[in-house]
N, C-alpha and C. Protein backbone atom coordinates (compact mmCIF):
# COMPACT_ATOMS: atom_id res chain seq x y z
N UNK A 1 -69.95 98.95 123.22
CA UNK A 1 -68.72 99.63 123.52
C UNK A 1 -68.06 100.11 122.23
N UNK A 2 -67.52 101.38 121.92
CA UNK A 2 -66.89 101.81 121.03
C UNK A 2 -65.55 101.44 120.42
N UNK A 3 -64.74 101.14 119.61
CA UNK A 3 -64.07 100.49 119.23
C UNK A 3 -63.17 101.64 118.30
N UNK A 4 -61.46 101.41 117.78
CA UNK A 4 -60.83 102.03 117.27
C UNK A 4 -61.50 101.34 115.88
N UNK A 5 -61.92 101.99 114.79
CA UNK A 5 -61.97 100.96 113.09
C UNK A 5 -60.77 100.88 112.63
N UNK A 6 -60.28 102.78 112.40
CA UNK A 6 -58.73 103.03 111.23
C UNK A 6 -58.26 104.20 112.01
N UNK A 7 -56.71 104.46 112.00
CA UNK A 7 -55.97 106.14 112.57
C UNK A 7 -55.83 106.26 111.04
N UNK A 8 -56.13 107.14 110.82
CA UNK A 8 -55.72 107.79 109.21
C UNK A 8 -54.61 109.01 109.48
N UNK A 9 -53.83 109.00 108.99
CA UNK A 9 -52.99 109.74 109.10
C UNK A 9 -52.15 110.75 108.03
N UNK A 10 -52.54 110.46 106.69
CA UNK A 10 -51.69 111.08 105.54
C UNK A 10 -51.83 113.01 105.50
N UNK A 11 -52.74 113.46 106.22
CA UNK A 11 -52.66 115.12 106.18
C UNK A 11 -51.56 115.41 107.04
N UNK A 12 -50.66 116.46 106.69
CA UNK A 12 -49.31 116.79 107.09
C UNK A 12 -49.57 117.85 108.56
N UNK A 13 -51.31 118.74 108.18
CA UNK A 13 -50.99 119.36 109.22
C UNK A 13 -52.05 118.79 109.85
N UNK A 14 -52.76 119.82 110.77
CA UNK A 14 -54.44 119.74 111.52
C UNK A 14 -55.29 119.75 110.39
N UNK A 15 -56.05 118.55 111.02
CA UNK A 15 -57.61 118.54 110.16
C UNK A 15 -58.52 119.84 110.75
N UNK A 16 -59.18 120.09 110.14
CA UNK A 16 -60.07 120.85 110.54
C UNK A 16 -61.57 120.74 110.49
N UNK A 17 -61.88 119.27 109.69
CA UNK A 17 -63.05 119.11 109.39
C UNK A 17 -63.18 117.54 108.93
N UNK A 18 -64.31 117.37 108.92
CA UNK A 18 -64.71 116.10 108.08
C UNK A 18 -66.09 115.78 108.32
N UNK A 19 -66.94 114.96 107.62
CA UNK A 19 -68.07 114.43 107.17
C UNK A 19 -67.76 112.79 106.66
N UNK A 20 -68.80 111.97 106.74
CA UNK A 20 -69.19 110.65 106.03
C UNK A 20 -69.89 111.45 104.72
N UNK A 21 -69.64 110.29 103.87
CA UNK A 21 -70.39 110.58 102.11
C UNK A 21 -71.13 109.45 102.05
N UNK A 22 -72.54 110.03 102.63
CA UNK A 22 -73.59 108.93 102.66
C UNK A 22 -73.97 108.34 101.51
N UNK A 23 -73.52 108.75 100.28
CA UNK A 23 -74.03 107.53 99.02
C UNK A 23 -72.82 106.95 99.02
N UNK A 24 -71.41 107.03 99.62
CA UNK A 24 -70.30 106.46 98.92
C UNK A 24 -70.12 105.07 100.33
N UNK A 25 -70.83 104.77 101.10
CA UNK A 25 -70.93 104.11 101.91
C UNK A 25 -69.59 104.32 103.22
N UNK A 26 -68.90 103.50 103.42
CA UNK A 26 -67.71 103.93 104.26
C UNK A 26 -66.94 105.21 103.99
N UNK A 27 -67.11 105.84 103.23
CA UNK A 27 -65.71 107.39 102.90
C UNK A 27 -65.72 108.09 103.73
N UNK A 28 -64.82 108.34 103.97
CA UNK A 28 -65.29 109.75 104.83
C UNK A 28 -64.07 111.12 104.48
N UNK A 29 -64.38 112.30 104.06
CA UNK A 29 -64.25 113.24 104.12
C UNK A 29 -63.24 114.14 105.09
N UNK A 30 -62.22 114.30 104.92
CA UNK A 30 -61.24 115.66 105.65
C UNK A 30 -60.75 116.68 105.11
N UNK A 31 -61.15 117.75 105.58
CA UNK A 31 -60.18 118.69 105.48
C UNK A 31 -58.73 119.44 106.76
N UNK A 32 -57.97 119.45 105.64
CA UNK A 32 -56.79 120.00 107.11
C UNK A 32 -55.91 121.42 106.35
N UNK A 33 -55.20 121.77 107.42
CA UNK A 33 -54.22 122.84 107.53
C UNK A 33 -53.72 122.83 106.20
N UNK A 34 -53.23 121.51 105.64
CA UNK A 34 -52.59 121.30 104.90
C UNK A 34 -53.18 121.43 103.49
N UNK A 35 -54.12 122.32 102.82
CA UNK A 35 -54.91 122.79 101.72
C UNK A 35 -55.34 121.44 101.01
N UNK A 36 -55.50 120.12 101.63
CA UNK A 36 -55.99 119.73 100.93
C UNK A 36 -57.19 118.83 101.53
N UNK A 37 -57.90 118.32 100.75
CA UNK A 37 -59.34 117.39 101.00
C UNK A 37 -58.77 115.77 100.85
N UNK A 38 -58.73 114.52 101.86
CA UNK A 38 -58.37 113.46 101.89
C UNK A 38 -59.73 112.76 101.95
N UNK A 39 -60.03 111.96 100.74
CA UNK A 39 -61.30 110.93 100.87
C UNK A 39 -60.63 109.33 102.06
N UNK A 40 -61.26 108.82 102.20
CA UNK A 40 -60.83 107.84 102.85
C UNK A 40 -62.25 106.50 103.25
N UNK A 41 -61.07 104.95 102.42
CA UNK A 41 -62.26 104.23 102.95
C UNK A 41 -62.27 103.63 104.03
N UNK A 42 -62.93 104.02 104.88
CA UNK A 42 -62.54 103.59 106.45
C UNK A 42 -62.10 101.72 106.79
N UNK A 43 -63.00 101.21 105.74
CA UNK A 43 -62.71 99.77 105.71
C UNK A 43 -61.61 99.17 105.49
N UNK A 44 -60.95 99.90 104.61
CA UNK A 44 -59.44 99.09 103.79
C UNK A 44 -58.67 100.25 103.57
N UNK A 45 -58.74 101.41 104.09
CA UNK A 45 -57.66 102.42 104.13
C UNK A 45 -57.37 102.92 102.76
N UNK A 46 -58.29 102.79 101.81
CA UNK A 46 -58.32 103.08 100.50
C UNK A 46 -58.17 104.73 100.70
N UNK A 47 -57.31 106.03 100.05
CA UNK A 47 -57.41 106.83 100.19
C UNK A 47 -57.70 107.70 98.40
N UNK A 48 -58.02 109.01 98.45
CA UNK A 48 -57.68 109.97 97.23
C UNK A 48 -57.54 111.35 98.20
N UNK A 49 -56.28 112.01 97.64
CA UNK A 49 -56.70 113.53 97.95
C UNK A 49 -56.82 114.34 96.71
N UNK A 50 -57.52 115.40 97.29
CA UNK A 50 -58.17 115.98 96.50
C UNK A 50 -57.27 117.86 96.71
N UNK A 51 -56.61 117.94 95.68
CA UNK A 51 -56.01 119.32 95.31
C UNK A 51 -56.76 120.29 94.87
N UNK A 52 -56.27 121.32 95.09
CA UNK A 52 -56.84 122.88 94.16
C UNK A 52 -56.85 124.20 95.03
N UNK A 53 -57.40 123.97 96.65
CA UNK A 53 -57.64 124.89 96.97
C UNK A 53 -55.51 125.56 97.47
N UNK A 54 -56.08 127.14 98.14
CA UNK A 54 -54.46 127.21 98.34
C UNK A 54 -54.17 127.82 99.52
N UNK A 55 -55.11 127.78 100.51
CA UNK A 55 -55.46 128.21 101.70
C UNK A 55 -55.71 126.92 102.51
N UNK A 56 -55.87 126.77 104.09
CA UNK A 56 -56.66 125.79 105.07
C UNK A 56 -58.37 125.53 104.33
N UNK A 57 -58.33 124.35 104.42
CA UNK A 57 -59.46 123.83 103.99
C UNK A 57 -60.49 123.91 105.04
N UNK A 58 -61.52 124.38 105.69
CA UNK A 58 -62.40 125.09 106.90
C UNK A 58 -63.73 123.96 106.71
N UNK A 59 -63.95 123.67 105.95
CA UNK A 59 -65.26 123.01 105.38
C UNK A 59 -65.35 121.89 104.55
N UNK A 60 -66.53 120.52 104.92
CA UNK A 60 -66.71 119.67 103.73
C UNK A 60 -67.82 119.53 104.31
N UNK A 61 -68.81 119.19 103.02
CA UNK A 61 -70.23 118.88 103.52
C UNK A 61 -70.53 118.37 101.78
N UNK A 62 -70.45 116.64 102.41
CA UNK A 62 -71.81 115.70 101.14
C UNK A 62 -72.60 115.72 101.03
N UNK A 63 -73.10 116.11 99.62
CA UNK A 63 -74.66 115.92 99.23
C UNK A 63 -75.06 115.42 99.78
N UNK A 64 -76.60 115.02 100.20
CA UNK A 64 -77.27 114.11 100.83
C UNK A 64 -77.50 112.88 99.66
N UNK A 65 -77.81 113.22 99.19
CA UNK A 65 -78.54 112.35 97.72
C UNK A 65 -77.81 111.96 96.27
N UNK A 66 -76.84 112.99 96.27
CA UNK A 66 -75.66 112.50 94.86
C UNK A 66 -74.21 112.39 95.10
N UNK A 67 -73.62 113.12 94.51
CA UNK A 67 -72.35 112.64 94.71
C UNK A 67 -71.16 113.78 94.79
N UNK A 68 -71.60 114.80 94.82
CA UNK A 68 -70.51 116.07 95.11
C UNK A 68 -70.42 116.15 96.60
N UNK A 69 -69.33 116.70 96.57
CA UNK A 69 -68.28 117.22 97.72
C UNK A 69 -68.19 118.79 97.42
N UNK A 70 -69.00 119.48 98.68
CA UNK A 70 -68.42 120.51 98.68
C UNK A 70 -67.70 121.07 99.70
N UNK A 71 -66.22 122.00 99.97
CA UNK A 71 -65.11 122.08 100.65
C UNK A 71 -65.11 123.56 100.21
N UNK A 72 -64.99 124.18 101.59
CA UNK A 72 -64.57 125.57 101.50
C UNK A 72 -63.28 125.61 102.35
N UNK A 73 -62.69 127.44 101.82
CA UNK A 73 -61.33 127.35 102.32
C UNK A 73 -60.81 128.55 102.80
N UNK A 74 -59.95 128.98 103.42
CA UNK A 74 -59.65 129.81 103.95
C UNK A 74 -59.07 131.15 102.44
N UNK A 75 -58.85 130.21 101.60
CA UNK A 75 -58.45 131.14 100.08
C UNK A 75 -59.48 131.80 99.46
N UNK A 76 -60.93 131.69 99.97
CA UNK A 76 -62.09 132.34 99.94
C UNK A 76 -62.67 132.03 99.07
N UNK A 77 -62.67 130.33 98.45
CA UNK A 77 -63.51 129.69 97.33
C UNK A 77 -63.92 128.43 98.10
N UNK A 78 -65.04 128.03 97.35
CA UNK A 78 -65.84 127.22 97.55
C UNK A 78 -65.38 126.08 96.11
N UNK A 79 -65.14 124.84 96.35
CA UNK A 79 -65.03 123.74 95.28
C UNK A 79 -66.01 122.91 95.24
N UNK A 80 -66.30 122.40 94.54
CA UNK A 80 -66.99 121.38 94.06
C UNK A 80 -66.72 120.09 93.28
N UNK A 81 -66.74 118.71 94.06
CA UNK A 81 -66.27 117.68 93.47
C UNK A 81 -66.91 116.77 93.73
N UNK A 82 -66.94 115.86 92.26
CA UNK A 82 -67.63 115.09 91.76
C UNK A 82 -67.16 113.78 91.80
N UNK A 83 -67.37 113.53 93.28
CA UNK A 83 -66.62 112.22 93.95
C UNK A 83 -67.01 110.95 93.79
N UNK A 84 -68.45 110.37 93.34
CA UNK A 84 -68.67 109.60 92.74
C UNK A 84 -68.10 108.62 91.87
N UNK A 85 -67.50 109.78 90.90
CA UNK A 85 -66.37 109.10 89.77
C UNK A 85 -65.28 108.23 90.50
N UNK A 86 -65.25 108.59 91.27
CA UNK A 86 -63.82 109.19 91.84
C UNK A 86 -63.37 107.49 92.49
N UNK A 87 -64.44 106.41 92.93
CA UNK A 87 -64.28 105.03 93.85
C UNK A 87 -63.40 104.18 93.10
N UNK A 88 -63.69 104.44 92.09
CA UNK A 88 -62.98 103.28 91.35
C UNK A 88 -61.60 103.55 90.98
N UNK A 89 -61.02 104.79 91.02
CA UNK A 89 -59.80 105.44 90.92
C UNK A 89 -59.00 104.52 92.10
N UNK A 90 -57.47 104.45 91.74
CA UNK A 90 -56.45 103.64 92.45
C UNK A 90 -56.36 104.04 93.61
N UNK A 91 -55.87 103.61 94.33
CA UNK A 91 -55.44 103.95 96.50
C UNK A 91 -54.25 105.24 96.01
N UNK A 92 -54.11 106.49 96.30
CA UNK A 92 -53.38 106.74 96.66
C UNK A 92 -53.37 108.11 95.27
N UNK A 93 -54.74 108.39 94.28
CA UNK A 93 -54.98 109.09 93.33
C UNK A 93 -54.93 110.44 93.91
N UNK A 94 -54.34 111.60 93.35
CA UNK A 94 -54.38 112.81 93.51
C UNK A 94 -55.29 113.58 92.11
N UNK A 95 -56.21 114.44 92.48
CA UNK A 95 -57.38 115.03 92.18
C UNK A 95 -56.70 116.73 92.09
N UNK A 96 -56.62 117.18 90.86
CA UNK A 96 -55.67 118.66 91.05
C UNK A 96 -56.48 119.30 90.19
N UNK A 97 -58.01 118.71 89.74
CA UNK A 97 -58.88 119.78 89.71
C UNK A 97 -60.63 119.29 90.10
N UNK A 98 -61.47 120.61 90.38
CA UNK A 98 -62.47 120.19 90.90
C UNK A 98 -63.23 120.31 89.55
N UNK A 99 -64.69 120.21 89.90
CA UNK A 99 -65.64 120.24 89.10
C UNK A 99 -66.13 121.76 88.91
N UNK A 100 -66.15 122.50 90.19
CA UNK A 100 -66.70 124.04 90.03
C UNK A 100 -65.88 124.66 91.30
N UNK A 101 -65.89 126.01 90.91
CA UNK A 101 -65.17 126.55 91.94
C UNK A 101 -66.04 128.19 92.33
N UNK A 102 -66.86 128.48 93.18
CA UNK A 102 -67.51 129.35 93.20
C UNK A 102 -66.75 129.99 94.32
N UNK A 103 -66.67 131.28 93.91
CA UNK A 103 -65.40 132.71 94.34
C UNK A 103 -66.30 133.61 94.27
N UNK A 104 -65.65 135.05 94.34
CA UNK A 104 -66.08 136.32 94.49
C UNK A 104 -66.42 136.53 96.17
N UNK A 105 -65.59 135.75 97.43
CA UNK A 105 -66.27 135.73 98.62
C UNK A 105 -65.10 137.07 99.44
N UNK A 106 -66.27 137.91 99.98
CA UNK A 106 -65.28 138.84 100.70
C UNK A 106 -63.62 138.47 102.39
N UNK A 107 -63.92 137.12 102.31
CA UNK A 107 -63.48 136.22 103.48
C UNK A 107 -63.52 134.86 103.44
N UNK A 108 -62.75 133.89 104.39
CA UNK A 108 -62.71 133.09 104.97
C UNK A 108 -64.10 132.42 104.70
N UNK A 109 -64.39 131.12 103.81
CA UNK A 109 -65.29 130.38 103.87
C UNK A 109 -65.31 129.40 105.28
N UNK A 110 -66.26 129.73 106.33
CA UNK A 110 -66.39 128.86 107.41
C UNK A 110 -67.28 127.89 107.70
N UNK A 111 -68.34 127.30 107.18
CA UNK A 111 -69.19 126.71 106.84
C UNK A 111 -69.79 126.49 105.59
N UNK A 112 -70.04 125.35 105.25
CA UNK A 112 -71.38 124.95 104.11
C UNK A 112 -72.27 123.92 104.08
N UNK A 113 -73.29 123.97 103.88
CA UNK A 113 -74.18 123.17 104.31
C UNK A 113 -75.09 122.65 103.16
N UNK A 114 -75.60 121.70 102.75
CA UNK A 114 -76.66 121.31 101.73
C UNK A 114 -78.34 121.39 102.42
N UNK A 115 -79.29 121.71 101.67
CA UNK A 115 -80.49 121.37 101.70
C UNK A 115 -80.91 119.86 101.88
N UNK A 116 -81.98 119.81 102.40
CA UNK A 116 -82.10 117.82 102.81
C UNK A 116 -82.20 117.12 101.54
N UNK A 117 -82.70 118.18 100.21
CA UNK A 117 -83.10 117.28 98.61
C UNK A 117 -81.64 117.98 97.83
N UNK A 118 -81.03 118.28 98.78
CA UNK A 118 -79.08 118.40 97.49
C UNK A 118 -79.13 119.56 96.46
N UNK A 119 -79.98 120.31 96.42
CA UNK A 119 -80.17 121.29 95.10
C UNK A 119 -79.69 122.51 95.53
N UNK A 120 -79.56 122.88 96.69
CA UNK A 120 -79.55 124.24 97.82
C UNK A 120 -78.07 124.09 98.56
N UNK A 121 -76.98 124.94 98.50
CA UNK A 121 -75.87 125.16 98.67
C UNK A 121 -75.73 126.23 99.89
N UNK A 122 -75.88 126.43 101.00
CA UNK A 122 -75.45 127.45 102.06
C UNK A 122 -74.16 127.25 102.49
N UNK A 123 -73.69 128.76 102.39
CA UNK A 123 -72.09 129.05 102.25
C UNK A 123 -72.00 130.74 103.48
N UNK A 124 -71.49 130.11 104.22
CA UNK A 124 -70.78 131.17 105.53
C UNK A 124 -69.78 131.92 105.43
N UNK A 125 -69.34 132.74 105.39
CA UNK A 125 -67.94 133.23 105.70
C UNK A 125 -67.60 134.58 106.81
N UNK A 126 -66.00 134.62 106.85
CA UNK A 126 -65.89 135.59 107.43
C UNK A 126 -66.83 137.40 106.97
N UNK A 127 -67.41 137.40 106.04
CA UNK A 127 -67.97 138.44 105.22
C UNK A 127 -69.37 139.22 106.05
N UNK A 128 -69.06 138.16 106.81
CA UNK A 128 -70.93 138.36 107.74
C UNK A 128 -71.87 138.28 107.02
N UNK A 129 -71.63 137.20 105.58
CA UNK A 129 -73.06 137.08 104.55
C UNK A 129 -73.21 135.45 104.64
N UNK A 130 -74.63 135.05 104.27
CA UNK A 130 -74.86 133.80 103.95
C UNK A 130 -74.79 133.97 102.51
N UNK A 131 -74.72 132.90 101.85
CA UNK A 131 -74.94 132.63 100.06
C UNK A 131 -75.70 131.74 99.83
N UNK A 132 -76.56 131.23 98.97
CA UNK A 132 -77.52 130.00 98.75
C UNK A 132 -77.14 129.75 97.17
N UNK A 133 -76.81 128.95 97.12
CA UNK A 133 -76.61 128.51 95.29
C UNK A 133 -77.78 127.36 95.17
N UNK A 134 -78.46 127.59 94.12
CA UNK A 134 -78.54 125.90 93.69
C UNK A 134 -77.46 125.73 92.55
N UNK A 135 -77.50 124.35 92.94
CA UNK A 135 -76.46 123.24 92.70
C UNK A 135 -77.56 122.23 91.34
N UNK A 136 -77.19 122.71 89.92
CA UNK A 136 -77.37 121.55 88.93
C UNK A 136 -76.28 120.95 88.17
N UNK A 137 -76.56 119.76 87.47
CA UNK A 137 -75.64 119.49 86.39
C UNK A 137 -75.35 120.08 85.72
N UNK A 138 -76.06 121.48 85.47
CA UNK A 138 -75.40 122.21 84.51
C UNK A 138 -74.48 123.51 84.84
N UNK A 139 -74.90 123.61 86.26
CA UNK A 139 -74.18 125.08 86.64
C UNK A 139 -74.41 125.25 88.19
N UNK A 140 -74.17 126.42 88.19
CA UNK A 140 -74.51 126.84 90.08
C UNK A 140 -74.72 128.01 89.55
N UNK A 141 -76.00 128.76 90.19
CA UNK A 141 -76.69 130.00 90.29
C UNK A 141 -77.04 130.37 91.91
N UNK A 142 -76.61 131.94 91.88
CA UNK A 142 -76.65 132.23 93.35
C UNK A 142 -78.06 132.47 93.36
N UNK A 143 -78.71 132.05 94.66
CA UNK A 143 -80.32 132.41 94.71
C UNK A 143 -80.41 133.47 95.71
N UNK A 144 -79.33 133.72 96.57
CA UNK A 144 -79.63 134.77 97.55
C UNK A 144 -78.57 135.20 98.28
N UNK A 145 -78.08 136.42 98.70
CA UNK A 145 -77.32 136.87 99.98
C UNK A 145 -77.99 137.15 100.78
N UNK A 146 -77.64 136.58 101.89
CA UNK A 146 -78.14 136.91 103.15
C UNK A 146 -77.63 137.57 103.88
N UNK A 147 -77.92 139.25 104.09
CA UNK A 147 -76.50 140.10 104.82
C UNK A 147 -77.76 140.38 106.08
N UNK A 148 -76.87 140.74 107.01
CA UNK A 148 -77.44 141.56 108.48
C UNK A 148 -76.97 140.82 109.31
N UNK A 149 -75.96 139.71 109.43
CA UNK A 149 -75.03 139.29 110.27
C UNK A 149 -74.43 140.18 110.72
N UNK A 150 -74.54 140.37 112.27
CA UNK A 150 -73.22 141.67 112.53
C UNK A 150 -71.48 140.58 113.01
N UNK A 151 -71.31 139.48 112.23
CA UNK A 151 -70.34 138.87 112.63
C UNK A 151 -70.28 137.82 111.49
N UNK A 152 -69.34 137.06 111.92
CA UNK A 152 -68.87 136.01 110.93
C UNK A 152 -69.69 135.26 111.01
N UNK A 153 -70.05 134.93 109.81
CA UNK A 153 -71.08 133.10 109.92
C UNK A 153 -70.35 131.73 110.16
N UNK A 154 -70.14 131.54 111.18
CA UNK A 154 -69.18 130.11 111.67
C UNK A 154 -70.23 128.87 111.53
N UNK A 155 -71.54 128.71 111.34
CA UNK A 155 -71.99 127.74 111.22
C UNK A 155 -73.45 127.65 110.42
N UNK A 156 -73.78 126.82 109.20
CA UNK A 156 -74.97 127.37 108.64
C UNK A 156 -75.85 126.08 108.61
């Protein structure tokens, strides 16, 4: 039988999203109305939010395998954060910059998605294009647009 764990409550408006961060064990991931990204440890209510974007936050999707967070937004950037660091930081830490911020999007970021080995970045938007980055320690390089959508990419 299913059970209540935690009500989390600190986003001011509608969530719009969330994910678990499978290396960070219990966290889990929101985005809301309210432009920002709330980590959360479901166990002990440990929280961080995470600042920068300046639009509705539409998207979060964890690496499979390391430790970034990536969050798209209605302000038409894609962030990147390096959440890992981030556990040992106090209950209640605010994050007011990311690690990367990949822009130039004609619309509304509505989806992003990782590859199953974390290196491969797919990014949706209102633009009717897909994007593919890989994702290294040293940078993000676009590997492809994908245009001939005759509509928005809502899910990738």
């Amino acid at each position: 039988m299913a059970s209540e764990v935690a009500c989390l409550k600190p986003h001011s408006e509608s969530v719009a999203c969330c994910c678990f961060t499978p290396h960070l064990g219990s966290v889990l991931a929101s985005g809301s109305h309210d432009n920002s990204v709330m980590l959360w440890r479901v166990d002990d209510g440990w929280t961080i939010r995470l600042l920068g974007h300046t639009n509705w936050v539409t998207c979060v999707a964890s690496q499979p395998h390391g430790a970034l967070l990536a969050t798209g937004s209605a302000d038409e950037t894609v962030r990147l954060w390096d959440v890992g660091g981030l556990i040992g930081a106090p209950d209640g830490t605010e994050v007011k910059e990311s690690d990367a911020v990949l822009k130039n999007y004609g619309g509304c970021i509505k989806c992003c998605a990782w590859s199953e080995g974390g290196e491969l970045l797919c990014i949706g938007s209102t633009d009717n294009v897909l994007r593919v980055w890989r994702v290294t320690r040293t940078g993000c390089d676009l590997v492809n647009v994908l245009r001939g959508h005759k509509g928005w990419v809502l899910c990738c």
